[in-house]
N, C-alpha and C. Protein backbone atom coordinates (compact mmCIF):
# COMPACT_ATOMS: atom_id res chain seq x y z
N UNK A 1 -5.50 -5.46 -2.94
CA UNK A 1 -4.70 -4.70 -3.89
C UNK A 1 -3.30 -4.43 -3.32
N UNK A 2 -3.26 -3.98 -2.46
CA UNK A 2 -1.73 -3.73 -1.56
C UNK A 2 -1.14 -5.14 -1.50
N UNK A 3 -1.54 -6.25 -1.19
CA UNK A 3 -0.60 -7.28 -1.31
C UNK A 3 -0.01 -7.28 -2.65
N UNK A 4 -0.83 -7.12 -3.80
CA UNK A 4 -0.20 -7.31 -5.05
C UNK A 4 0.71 -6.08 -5.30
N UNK A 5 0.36 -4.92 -4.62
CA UNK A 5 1.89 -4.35 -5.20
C UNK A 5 3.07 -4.26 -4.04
N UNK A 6 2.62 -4.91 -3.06
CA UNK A 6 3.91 -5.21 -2.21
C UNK A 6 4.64 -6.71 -2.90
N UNK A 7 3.93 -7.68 -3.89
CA UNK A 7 4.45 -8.75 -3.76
C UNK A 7 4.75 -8.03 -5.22
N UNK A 8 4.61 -7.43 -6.27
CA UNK A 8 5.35 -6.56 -7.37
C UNK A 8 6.62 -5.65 -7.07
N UNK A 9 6.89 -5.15 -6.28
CA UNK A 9 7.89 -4.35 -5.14
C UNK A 9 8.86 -5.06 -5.17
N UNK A 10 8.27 -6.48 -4.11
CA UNK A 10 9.30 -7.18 -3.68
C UNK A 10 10.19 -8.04 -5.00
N UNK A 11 9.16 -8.38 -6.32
CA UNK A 11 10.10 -9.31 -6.73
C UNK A 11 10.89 -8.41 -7.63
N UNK A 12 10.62 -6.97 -8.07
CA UNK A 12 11.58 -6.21 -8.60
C UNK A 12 12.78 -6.22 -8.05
N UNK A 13 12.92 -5.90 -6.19
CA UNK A 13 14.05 -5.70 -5.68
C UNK A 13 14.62 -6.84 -5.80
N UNK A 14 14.17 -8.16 -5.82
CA UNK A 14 14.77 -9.42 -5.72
C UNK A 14 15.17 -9.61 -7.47
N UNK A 15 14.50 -9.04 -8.21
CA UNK A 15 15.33 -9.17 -9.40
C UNK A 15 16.74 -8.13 -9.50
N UNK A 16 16.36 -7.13 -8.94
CA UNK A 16 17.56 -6.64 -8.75
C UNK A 16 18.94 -6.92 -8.01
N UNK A 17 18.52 -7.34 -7.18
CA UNK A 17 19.68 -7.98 -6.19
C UNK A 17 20.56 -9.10 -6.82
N UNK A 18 19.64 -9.76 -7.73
CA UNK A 18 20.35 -11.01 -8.24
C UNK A 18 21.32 -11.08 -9.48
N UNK A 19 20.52 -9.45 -10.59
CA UNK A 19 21.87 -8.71 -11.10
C UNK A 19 22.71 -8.07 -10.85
N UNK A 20 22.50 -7.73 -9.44
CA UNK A 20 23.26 -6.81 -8.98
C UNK A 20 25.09 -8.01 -8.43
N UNK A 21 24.38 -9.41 -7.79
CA UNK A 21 25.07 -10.35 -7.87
C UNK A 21 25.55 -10.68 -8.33
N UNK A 22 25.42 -10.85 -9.98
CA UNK A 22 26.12 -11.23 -11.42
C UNK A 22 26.78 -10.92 -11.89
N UNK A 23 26.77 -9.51 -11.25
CA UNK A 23 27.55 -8.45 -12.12
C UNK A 23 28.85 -8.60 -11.13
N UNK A 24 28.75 -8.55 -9.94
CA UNK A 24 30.03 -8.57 -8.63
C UNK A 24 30.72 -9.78 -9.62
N UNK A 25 30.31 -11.28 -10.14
CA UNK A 25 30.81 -12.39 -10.15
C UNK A 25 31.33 -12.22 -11.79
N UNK A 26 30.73 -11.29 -12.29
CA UNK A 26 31.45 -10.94 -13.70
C UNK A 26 32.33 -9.81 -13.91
N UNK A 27 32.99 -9.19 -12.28
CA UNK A 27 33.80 -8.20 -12.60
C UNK A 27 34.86 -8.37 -13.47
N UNK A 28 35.53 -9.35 -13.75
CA UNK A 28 36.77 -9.84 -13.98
C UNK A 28 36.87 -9.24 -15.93
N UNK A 29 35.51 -9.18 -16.06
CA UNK A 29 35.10 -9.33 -17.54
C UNK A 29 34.45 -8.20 -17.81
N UNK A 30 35.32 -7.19 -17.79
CA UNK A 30 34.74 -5.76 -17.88
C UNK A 30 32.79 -5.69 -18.80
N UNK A 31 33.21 -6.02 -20.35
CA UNK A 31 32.05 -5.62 -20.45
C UNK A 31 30.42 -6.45 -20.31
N UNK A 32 31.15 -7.57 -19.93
CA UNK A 32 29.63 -8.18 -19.02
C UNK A 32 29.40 -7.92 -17.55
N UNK A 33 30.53 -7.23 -16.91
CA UNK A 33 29.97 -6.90 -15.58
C UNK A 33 29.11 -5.43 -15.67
N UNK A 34 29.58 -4.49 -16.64
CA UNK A 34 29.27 -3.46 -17.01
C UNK A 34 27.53 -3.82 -17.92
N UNK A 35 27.05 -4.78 -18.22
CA UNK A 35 26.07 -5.56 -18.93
C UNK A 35 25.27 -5.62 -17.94
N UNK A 36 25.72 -6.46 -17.20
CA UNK A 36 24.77 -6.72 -15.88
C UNK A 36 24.57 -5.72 -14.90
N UNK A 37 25.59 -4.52 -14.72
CA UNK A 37 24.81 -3.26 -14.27
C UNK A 37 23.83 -2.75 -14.63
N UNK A 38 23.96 -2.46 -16.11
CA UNK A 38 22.48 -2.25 -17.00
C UNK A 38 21.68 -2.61 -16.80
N UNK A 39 21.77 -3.81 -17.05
CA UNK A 39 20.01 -4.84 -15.90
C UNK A 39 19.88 -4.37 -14.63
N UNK A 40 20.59 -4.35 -13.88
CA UNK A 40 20.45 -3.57 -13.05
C UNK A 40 19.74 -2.28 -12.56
N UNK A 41 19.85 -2.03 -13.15
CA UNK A 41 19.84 0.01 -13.60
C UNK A 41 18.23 -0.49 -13.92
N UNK A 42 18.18 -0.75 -14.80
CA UNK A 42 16.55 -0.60 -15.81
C UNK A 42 15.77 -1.70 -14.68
N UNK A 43 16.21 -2.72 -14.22
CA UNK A 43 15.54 -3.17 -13.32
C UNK A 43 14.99 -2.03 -11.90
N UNK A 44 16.13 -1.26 -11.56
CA UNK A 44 15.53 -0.08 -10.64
C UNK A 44 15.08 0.88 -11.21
N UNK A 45 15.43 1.69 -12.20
CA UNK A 45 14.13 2.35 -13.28
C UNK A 45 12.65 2.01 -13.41
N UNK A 46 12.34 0.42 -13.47
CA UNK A 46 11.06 0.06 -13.26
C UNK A 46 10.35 -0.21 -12.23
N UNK A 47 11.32 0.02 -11.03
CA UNK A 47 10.92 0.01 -9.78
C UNK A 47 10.47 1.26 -9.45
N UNK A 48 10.87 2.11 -9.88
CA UNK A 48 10.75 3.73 -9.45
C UNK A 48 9.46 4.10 -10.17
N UNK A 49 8.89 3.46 -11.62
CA UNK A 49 8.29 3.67 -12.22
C UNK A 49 6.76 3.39 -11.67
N UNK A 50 7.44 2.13 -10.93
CA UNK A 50 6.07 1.66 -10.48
C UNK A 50 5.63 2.18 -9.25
N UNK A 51 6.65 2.74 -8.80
CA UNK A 51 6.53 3.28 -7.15
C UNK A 51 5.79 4.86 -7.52
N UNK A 52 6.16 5.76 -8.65
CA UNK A 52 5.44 6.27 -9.37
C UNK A 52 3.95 6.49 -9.40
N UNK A 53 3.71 5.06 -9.91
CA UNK A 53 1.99 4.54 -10.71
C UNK A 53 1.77 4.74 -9.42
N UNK A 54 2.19 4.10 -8.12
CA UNK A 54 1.46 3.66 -6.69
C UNK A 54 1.19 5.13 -5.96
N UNK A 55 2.30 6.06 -6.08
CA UNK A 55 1.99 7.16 -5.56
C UNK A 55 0.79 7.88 -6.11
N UNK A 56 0.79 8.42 -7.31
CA UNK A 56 -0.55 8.47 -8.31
C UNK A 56 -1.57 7.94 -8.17
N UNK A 57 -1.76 7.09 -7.76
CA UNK A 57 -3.03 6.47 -7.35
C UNK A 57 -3.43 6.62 -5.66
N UNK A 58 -2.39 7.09 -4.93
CA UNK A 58 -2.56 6.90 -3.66
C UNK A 58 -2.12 5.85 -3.00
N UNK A 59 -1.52 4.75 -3.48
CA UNK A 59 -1.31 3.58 -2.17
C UNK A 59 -0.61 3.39 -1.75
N UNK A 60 0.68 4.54 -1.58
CA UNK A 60 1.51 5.04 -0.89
C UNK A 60 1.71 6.18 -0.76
N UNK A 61 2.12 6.78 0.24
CA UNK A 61 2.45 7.69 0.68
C UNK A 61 3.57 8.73 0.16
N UNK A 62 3.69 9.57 0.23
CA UNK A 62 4.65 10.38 -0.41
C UNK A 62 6.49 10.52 0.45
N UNK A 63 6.02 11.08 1.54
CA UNK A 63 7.17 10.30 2.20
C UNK A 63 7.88 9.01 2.25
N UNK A 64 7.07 7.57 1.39
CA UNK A 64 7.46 6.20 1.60
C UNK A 64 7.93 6.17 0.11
N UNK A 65 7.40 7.26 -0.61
CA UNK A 65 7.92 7.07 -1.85
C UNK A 65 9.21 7.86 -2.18
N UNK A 66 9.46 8.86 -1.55
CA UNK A 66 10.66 10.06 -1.98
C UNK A 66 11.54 8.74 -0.98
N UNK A 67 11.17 8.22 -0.22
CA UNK A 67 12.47 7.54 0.99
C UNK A 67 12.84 6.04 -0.27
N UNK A 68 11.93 5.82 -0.92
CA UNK A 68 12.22 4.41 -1.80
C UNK A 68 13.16 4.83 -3.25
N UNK A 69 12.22 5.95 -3.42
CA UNK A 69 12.85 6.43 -5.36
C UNK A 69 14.25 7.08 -4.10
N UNK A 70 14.66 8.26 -3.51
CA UNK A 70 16.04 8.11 -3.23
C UNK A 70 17.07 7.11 -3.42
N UNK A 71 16.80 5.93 -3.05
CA UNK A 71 17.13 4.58 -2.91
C UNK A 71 17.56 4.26 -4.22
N UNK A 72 16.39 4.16 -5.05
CA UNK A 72 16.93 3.77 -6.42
C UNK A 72 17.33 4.73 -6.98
N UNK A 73 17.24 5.89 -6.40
CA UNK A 73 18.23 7.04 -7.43
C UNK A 73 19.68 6.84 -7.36
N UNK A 74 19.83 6.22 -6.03
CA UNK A 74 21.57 5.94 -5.79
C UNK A 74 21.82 4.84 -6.32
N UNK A 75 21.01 3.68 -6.40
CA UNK A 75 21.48 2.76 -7.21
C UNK A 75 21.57 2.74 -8.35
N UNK A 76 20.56 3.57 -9.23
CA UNK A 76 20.57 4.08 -10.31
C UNK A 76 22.26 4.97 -11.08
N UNK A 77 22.21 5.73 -10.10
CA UNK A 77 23.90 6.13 -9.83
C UNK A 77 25.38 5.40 -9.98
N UNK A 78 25.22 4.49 -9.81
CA UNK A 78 26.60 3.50 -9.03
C UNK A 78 27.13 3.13 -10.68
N UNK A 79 26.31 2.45 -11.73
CA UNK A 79 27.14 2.67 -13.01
C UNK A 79 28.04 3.50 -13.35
N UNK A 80 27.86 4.53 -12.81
CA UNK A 80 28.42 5.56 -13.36
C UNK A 80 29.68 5.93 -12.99
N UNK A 81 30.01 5.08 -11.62
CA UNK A 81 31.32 5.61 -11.15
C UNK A 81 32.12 4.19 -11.55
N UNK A 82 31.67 3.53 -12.91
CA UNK A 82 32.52 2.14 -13.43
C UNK A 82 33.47 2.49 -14.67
């Protein structure tokens, strides 16, 4: 069970990273770089969500979870100063 939500984890952050990429390469174009933050955003929203479900159930820790959702709370953040 832990492999599957470490390998669910991982491909969220890797979906994130790769809008987070798109968006750097669409600055030029205000409202598609501002587009691809959004994906962004809701891509770490569902990360938090799930980090959530995992705490709730126990298969993480509470400390591994306040240190991860921090994380996406700041990334969650960063739209906002666009």
């Amino acid at each position: 069970m832990w492999c599957s939500l470490n390998l669910a984890v991982t491909s969220l952050h890797k979906i994130f990273h790769r809008l987070q990429a798109e968006a750097f390469r669409k600055r030029k174009y205000p409202k598609s770089f501002v587009a691809k933050l959004s994906d962004a955003e809701s891509e770490a929203a569902e990360t938090q969500t799930w980090l959530d479900f995992y705490l709730s159930c126990s298969y993480i820790s509470e400390s591994t979870h306040k240190e991860l959702d921090d994380i996406y709370e700041k990334i969650g953040s960063v739209k906002n100063f666009v």
